[in-house]
PDB file of N, CA and C in Angstrom:
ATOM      1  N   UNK A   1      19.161  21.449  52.459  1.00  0.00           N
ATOM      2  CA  UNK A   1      18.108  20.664  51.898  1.00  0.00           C
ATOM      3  C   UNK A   1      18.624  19.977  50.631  1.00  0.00           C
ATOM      4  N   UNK A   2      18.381  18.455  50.558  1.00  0.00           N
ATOM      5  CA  UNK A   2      19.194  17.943  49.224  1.00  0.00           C
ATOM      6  C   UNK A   2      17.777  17.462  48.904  1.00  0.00           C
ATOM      7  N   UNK A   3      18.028  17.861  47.511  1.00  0.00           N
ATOM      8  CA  UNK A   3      16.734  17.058  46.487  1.00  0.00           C
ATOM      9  C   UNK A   3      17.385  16.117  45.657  1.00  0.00           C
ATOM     10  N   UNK A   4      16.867  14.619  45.428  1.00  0.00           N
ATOM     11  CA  UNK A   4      16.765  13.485  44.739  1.00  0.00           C
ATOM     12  C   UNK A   4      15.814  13.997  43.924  1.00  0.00           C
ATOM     13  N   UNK A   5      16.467  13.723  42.533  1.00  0.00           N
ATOM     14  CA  UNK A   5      15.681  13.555  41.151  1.00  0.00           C
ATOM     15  C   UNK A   5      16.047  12.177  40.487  1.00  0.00           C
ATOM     16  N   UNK A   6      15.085  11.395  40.478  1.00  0.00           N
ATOM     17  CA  UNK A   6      15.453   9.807  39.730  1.00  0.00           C
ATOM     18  C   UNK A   6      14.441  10.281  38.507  1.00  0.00           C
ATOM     19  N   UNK A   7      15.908   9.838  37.418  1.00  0.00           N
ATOM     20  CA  UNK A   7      14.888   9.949  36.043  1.00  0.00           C
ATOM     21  C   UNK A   7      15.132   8.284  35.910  1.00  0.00           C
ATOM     22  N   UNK A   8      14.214   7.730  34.822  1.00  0.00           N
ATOM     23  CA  UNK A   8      13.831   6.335  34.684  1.00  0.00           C
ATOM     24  C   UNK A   8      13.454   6.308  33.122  1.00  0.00           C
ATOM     25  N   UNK A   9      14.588   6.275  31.942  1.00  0.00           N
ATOM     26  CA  UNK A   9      13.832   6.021  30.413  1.00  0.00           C
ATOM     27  C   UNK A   9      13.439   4.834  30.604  1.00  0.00           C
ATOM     28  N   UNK A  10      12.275   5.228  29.854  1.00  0.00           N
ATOM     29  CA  UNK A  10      11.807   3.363  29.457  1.00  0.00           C
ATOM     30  C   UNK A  10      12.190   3.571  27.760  1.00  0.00           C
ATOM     31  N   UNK A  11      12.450   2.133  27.281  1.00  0.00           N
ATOM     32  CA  UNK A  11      13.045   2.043  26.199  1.00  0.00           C
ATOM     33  C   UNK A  11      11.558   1.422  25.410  1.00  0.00           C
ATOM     34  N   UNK A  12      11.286   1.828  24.006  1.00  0.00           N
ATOM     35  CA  UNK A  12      10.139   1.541  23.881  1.00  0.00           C
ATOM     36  C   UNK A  12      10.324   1.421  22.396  1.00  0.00           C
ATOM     37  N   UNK A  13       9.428  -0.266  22.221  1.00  0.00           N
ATOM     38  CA  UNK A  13       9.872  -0.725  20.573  1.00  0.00           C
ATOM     39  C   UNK A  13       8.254  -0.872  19.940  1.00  0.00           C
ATOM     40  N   UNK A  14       8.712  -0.127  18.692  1.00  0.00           N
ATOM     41  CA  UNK A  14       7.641  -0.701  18.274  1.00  0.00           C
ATOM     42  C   UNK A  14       7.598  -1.733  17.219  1.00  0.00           C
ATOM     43  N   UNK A  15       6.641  -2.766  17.225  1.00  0.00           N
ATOM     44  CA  UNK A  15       6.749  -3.395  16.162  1.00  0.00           C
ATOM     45  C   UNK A  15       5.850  -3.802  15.684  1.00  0.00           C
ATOM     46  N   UNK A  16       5.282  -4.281  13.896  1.00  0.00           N
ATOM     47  CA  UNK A  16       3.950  -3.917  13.467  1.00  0.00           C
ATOM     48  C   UNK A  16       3.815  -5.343  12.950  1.00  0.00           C
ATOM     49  N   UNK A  17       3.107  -5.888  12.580  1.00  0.00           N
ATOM     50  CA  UNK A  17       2.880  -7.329  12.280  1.00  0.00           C
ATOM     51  C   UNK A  17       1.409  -7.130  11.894  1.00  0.00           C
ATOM     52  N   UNK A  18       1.821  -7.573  10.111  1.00  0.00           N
ATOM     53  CA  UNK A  18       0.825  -7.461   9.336  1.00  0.00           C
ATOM     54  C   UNK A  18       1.137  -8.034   7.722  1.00  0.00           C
ATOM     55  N   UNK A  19       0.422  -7.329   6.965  1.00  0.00           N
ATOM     56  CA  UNK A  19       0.822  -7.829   6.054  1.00  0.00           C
ATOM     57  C   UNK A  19       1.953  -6.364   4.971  1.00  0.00           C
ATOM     58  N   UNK A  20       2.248  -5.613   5.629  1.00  0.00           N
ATOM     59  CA  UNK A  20       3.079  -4.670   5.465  1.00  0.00           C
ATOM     60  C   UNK A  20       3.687  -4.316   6.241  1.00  0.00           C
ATOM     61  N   UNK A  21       4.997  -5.092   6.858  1.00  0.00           N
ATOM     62  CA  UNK A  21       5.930  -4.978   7.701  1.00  0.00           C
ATOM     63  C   UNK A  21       7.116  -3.483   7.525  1.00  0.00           C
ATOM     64  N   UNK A  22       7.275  -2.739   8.615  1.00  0.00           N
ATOM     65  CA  UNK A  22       7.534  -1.665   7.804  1.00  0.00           C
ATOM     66  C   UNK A  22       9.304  -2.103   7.512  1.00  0.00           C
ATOM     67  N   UNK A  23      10.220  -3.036   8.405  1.00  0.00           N
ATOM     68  CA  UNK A  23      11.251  -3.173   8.329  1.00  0.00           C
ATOM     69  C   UNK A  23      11.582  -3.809   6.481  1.00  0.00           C
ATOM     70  N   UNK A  24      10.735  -4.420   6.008  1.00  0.00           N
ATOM     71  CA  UNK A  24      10.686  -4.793   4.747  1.00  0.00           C
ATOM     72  C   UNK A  24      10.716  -4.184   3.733  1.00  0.00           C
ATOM     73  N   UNK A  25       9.760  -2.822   4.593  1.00  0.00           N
ATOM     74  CA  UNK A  25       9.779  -2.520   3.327  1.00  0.00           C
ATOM     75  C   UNK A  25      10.823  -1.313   2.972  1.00  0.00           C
ATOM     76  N   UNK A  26      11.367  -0.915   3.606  1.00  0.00           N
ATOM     77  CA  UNK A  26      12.455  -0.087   3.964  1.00  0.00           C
ATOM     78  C   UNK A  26      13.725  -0.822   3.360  1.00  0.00           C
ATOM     79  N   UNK A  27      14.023  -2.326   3.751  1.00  0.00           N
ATOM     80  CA  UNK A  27      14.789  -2.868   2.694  1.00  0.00           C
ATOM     81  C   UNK A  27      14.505  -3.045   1.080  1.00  0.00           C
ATOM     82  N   UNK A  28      13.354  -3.444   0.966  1.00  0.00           N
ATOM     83  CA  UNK A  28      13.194  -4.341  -0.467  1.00  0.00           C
ATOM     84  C   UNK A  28      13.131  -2.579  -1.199  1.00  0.00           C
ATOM     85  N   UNK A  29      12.591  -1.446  -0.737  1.00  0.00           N
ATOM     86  CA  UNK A  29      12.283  -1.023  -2.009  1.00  0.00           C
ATOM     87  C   UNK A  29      12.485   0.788  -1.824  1.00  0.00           C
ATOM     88  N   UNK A  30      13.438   1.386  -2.475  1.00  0.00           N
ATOM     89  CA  UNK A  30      13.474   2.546  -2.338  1.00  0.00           C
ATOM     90  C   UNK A  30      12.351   3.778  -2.526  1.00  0.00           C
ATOM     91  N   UNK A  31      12.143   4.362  -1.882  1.00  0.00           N
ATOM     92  CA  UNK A  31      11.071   5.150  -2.077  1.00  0.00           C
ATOM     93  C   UNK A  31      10.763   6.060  -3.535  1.00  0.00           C
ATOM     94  N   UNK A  32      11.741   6.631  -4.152  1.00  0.00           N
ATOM     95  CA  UNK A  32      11.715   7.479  -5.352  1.00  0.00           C
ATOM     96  C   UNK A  32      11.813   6.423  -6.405  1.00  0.00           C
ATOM     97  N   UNK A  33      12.706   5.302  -5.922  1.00  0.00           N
ATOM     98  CA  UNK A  33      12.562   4.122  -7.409  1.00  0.00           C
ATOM     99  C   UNK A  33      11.084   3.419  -7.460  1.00  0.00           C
ATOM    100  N   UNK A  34      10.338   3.494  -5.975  1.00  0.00           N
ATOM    101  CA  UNK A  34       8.842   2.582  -6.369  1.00  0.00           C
ATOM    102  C   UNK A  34       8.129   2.839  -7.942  1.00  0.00           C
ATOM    103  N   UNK A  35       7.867   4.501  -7.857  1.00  0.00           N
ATOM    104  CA  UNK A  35       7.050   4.652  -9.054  1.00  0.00           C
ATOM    105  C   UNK A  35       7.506   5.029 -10.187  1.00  0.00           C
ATOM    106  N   UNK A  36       8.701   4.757 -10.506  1.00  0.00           N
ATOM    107  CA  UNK A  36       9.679   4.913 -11.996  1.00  0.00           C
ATOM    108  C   UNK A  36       8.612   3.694 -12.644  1.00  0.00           C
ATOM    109  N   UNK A  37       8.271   4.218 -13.557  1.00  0.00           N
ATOM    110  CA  UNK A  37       7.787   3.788 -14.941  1.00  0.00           C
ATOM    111  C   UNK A  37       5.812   3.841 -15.020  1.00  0.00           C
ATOM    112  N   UNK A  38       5.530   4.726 -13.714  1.00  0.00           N
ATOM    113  CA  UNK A  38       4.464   4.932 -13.866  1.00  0.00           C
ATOM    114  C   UNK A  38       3.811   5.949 -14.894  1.00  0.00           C
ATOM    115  N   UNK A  39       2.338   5.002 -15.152  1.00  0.00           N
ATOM    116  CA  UNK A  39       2.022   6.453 -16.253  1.00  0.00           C
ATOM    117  C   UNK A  39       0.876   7.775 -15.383  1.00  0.00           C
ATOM    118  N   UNK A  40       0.820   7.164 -14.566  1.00  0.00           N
ATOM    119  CA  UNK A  40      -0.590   8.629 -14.029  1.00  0.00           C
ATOM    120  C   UNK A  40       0.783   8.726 -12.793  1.00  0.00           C
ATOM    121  N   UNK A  41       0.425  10.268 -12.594  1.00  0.00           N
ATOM    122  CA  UNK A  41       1.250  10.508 -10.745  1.00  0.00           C
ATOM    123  C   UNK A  41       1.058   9.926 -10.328  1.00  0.00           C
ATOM    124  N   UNK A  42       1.024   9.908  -8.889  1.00  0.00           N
ATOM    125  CA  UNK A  42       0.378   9.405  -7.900  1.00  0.00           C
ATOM    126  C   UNK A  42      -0.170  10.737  -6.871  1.00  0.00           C
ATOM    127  N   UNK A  43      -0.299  11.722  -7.346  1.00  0.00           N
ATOM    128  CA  UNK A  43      -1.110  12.882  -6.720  1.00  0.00           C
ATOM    129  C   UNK A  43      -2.460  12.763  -7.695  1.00  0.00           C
ATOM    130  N   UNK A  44      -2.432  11.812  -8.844  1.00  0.00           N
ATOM    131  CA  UNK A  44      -3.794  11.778  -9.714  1.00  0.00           C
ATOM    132  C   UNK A  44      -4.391  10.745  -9.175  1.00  0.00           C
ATOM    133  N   UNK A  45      -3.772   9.209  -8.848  1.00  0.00           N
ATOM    134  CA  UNK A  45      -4.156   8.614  -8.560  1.00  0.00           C
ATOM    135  C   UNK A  45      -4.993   8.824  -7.234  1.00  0.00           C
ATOM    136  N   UNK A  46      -4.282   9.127  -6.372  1.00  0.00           N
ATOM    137  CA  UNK A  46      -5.141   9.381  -5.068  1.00  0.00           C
ATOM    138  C   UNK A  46      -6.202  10.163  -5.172  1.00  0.00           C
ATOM    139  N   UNK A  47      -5.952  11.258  -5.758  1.00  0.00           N
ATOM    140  CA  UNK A  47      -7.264  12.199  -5.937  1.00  0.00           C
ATOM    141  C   UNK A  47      -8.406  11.560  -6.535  1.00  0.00           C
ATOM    142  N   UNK A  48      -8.375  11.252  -7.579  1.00  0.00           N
ATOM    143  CA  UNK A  48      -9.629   9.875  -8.199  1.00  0.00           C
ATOM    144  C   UNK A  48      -9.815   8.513  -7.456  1.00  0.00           C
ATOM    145  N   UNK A  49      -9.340   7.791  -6.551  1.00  0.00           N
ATOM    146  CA  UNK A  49      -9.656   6.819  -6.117  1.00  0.00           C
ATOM    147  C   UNK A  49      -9.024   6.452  -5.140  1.00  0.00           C
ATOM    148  N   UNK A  50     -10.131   5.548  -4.049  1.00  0.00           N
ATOM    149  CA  UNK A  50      -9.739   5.245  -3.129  1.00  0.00           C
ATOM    150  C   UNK A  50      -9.417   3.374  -3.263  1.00  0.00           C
ATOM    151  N   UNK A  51      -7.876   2.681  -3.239  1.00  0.00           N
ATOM    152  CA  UNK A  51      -7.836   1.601  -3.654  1.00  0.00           C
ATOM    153  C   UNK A  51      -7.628   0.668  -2.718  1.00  0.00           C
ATOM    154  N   UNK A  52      -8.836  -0.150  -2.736  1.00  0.00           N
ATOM    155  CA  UNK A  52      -9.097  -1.527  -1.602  1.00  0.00           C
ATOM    156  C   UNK A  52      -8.278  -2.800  -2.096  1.00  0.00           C
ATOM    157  N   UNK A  53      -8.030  -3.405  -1.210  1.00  0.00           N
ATOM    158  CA  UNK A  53      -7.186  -5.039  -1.879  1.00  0.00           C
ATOM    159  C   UNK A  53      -7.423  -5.601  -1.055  1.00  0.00           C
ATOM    160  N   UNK A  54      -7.914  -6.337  -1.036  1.00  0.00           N
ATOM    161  CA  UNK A  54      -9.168  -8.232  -0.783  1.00  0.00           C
ATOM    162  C   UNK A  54      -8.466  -8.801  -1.035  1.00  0.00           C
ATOM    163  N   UNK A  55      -8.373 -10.317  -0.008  1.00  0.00           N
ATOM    164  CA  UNK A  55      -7.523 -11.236  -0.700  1.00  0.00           C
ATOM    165  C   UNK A  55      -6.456 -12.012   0.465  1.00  0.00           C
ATOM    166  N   UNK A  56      -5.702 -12.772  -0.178  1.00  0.00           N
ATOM    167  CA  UNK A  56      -4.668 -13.796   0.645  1.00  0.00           C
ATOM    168  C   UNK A  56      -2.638 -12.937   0.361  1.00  0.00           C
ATOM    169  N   UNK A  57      -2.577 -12.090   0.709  1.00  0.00           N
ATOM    170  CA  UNK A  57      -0.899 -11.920   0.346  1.00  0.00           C
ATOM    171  C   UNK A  57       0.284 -12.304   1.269  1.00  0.00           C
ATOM    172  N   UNK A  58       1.215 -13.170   0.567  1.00  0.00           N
ATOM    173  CA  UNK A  58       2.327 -13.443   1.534  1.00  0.00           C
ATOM    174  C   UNK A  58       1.443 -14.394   2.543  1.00  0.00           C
ATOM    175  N   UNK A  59       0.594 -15.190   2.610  1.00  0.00           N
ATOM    176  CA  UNK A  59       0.010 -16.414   3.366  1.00  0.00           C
ATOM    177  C   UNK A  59      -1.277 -16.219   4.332  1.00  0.00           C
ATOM    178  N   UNK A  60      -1.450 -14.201   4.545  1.00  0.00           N
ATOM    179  CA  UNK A  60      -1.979 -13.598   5.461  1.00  0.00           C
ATOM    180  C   UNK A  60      -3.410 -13.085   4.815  1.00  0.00           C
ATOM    181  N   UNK A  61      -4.640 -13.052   5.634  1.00  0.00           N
ATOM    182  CA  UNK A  61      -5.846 -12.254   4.663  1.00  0.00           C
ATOM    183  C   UNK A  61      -5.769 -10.694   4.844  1.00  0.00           C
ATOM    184  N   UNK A  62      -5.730  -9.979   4.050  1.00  0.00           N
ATOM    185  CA  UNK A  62      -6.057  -8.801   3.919  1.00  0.00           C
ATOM    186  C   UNK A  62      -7.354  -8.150   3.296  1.00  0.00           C
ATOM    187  N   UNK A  63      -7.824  -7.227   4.147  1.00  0.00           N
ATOM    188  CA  UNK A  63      -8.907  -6.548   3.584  1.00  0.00           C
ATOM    189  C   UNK A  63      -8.686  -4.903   4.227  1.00  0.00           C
ATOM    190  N   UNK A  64      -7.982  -4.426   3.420  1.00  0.00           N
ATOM    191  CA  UNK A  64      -7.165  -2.853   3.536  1.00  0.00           C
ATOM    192  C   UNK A  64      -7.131  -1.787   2.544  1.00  0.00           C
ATOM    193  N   UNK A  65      -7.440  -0.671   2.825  1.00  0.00           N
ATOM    194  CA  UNK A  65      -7.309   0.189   1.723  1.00  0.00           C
ATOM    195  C   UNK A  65      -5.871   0.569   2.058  1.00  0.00           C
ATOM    196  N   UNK A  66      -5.192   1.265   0.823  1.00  0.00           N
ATOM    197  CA  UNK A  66      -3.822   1.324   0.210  1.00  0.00           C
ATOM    198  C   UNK A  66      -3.555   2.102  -0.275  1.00  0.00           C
ATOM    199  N   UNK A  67      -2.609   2.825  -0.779  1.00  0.00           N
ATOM    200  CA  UNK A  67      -2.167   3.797  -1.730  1.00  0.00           C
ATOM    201  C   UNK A  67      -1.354   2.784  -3.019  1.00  0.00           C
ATOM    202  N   UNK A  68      -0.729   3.962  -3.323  1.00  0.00           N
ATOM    203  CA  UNK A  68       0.210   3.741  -4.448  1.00  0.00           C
ATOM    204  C   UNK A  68       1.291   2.750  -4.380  1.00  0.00           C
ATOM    205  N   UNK A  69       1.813   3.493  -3.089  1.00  0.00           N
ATOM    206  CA  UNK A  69       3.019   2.382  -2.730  1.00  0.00           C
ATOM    207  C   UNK A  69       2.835   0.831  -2.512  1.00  0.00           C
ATOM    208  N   UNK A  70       1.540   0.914  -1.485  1.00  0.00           N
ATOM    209  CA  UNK A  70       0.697  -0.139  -1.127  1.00  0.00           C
ATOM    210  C   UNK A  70       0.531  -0.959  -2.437  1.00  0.00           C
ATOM    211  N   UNK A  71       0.021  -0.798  -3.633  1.00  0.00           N
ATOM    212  CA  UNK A  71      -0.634  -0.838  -4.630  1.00  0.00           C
ATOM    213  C   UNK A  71       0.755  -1.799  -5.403  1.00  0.00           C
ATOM    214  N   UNK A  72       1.796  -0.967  -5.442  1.00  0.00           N
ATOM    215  CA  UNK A  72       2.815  -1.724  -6.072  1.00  0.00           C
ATOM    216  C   UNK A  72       3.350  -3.152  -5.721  1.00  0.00           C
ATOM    217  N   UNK A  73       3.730  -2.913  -3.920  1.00  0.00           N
ATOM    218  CA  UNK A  73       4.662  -3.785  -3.014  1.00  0.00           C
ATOM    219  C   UNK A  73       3.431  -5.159  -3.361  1.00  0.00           C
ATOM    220  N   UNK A  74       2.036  -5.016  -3.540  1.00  0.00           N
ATOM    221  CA  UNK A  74       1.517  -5.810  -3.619  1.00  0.00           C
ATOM    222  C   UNK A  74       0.965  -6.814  -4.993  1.00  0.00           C
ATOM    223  N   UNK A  75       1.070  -5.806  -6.246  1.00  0.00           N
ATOM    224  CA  UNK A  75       1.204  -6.532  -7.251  1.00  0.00           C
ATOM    225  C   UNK A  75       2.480  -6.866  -7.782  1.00  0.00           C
ATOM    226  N   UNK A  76       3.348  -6.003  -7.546  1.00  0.00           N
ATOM    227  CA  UNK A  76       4.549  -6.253  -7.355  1.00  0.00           C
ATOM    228  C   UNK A  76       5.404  -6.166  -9.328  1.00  0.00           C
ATOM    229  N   UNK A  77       4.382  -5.738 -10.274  1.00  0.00           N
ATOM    230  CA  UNK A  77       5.282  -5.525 -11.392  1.00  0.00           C
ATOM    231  C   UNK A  77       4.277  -4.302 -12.038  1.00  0.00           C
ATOM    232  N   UNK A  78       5.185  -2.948 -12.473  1.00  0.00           N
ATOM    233  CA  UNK A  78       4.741  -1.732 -12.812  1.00  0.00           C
ATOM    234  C   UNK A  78       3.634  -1.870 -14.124  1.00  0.00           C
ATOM    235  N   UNK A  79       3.931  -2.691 -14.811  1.00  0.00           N
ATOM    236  CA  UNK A  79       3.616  -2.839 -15.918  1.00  0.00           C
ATOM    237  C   UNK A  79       1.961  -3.432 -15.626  1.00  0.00           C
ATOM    238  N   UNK A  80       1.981  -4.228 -14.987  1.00  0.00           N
ATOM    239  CA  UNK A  80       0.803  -4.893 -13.988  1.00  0.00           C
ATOM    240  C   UNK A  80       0.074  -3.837 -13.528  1.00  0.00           C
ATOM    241  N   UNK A  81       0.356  -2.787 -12.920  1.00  0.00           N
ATOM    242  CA  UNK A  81       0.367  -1.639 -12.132  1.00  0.00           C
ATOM    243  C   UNK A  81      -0.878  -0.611 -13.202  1.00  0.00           C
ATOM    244  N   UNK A  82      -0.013  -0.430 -13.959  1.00  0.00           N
ATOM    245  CA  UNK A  82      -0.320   0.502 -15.296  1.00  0.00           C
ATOM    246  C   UNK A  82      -1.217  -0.136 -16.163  1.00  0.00           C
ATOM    247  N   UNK A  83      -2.092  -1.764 -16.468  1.00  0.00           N
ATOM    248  CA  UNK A  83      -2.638  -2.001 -16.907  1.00  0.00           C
ATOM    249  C   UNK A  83      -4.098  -1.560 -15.858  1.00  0.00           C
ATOM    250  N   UNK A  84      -4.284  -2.168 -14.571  1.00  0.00           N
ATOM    251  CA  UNK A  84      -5.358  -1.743 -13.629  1.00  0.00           C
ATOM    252  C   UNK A  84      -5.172  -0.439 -13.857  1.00  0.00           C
ATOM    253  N   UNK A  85      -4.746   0.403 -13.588  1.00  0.00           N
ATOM    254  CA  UNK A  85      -4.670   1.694 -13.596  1.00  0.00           C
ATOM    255  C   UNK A  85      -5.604   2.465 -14.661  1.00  0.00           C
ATOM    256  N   UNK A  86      -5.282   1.794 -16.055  1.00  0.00           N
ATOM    257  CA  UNK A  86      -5.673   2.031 -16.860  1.00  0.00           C
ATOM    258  C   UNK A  86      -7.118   1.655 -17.597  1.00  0.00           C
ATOM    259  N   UNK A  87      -7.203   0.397 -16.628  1.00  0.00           N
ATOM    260  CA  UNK A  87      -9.085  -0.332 -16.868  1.00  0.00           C
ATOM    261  C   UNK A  87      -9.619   0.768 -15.929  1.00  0.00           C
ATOM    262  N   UNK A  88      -8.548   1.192 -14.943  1.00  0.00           N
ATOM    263  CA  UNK A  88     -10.226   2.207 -13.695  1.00  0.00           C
ATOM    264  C   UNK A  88     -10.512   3.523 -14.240  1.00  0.00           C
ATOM    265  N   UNK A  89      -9.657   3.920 -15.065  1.00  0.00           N
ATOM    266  CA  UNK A  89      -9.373   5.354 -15.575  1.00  0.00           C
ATOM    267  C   UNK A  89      -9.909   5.144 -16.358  1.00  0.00           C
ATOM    268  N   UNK A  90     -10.292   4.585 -17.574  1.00  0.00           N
ATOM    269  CA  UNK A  90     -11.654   3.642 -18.455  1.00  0.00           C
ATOM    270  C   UNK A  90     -12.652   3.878 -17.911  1.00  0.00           C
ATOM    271  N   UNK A  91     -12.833   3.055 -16.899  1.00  0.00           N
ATOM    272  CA  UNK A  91     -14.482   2.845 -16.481  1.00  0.00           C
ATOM    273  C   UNK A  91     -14.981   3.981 -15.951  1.00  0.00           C
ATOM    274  N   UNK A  92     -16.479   3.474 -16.333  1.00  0.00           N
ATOM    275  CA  UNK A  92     -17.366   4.422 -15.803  1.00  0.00           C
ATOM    276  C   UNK A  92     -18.305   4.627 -14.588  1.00  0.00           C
ATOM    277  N   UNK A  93     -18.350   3.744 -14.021  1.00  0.00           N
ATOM    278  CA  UNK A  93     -18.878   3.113 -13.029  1.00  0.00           C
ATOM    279  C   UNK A  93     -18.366   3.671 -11.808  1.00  0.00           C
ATOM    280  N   UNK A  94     -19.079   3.525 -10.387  1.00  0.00           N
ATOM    281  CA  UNK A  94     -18.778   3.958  -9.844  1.00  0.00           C
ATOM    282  C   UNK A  94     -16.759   2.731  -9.009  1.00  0.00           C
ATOM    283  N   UNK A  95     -17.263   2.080  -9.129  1.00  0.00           N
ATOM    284  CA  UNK A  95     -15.859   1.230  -9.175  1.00  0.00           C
ATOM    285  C   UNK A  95     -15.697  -0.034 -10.081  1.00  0.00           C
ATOM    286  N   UNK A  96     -14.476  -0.052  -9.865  1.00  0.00           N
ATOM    287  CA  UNK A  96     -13.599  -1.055 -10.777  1.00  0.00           C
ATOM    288  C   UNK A  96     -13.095  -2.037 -10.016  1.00  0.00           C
ATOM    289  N   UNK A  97     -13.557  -3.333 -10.085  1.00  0.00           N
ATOM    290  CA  UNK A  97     -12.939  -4.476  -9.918  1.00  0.00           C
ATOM    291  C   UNK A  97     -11.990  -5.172 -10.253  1.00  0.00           C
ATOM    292  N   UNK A  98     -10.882  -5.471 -10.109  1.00  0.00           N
ATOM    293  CA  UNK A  98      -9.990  -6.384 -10.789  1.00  0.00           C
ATOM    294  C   UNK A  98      -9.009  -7.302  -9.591  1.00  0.00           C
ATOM    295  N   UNK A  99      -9.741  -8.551 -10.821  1.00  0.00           N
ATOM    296  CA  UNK A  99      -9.295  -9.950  -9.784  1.00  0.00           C
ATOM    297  C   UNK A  99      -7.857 -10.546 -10.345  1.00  0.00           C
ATOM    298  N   UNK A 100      -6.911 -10.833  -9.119  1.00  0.00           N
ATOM    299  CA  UNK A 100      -5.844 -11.308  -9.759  1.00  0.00           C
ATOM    300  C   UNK A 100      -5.717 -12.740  -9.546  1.00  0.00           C
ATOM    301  N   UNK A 101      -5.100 -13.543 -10.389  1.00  0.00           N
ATOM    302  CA  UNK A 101      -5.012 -15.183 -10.032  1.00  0.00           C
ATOM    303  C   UNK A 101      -4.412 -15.776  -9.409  1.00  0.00           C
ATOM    304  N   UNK A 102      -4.021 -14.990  -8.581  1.00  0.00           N
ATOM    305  CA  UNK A 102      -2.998 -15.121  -7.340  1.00  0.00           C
ATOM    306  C   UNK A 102      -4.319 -15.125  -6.366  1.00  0.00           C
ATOM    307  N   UNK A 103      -5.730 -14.892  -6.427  1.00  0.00           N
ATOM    308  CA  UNK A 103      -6.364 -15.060  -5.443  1.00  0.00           C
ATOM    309  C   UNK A 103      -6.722 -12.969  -4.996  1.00  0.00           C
ATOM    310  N   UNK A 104      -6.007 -12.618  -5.324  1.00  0.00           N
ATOM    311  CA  UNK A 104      -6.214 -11.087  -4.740  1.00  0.00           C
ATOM    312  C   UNK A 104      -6.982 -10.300  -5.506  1.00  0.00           C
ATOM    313  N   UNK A 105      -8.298  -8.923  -4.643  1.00  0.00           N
ATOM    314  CA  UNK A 105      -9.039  -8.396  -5.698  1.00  0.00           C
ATOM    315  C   UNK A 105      -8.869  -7.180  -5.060  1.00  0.00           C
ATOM    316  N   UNK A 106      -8.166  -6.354  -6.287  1.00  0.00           N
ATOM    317  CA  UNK A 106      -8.770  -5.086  -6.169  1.00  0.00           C
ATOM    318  C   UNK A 106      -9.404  -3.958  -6.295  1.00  0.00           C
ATOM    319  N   UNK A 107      -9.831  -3.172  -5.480  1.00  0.00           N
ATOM    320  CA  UNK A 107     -11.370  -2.605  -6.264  1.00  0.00           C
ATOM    321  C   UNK A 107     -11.058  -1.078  -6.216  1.00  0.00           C
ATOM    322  N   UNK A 108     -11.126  -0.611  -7.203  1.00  0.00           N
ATOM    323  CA  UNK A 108     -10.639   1.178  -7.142  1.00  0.00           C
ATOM    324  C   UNK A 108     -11.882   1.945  -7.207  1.00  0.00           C
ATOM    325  N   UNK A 109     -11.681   2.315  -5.886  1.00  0.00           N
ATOM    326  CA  UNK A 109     -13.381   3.547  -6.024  1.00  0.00           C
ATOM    327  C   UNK A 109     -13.473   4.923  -6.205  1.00  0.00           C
ATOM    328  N   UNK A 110     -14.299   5.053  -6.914  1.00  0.00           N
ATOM    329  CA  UNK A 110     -14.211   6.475  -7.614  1.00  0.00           C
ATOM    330  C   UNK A 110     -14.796   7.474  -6.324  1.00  0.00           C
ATOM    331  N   UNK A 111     -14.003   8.373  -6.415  1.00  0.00           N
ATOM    332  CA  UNK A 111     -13.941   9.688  -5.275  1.00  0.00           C
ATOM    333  C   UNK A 111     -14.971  10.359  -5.738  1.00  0.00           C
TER     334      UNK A 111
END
């Protein structure tokens, strides 16, 4: 008795198309260098707020919640970073708005 076994890989790609491409971001930006020069963790940040970004980036509309990393790749200077940071950690309200003139808004909501 002869038994035939046909195996068959399928080769399988994925690819994401958005406004956070993951091949990009894997080039442009090392993971442990993103948050050098931050002033809150980012185990504080997350725990206090959940951060939305509204808006036009890189030519595309976005309306996405984000983290930290998210948060950076998209304003794109720490210092920038650490001023919002520092109006939501201020306020009292249940969220914080902040509009950038680039057209983009983001809104940090309190947990």
């Amino acid at each position: 008795m002869v038994i035939k076994i046909k195996v068959v890989y399928l080769h399988h790609q994925t690819r994401t198309t958005g406004a956070f491409s993951r091949k990009i971001e894997s080039e442009t930006m090392n993971t442990q260098s993103i948050y050098n020069g931050l002033d809150y963790t980012t185990k504080e940040i997350n725990r206090n707020f959940k951060i939305k970004v509204n808006g036009i980036v890189n030519g595309k509309k976005v309306n996405v919640l984000v983290g930290v990393s998210g948060l950076i790749k998209i304003v794109g200077d720490i210092k920038l970073v650490n001023r919002l940071l520092k109006r939501a950690f201020n306020c009292y309200g249940d969220k914080e708005v902040c509009k950038l003139r680039r057209g983009v808004k983001i809104t940090f909501y309190y947990q």
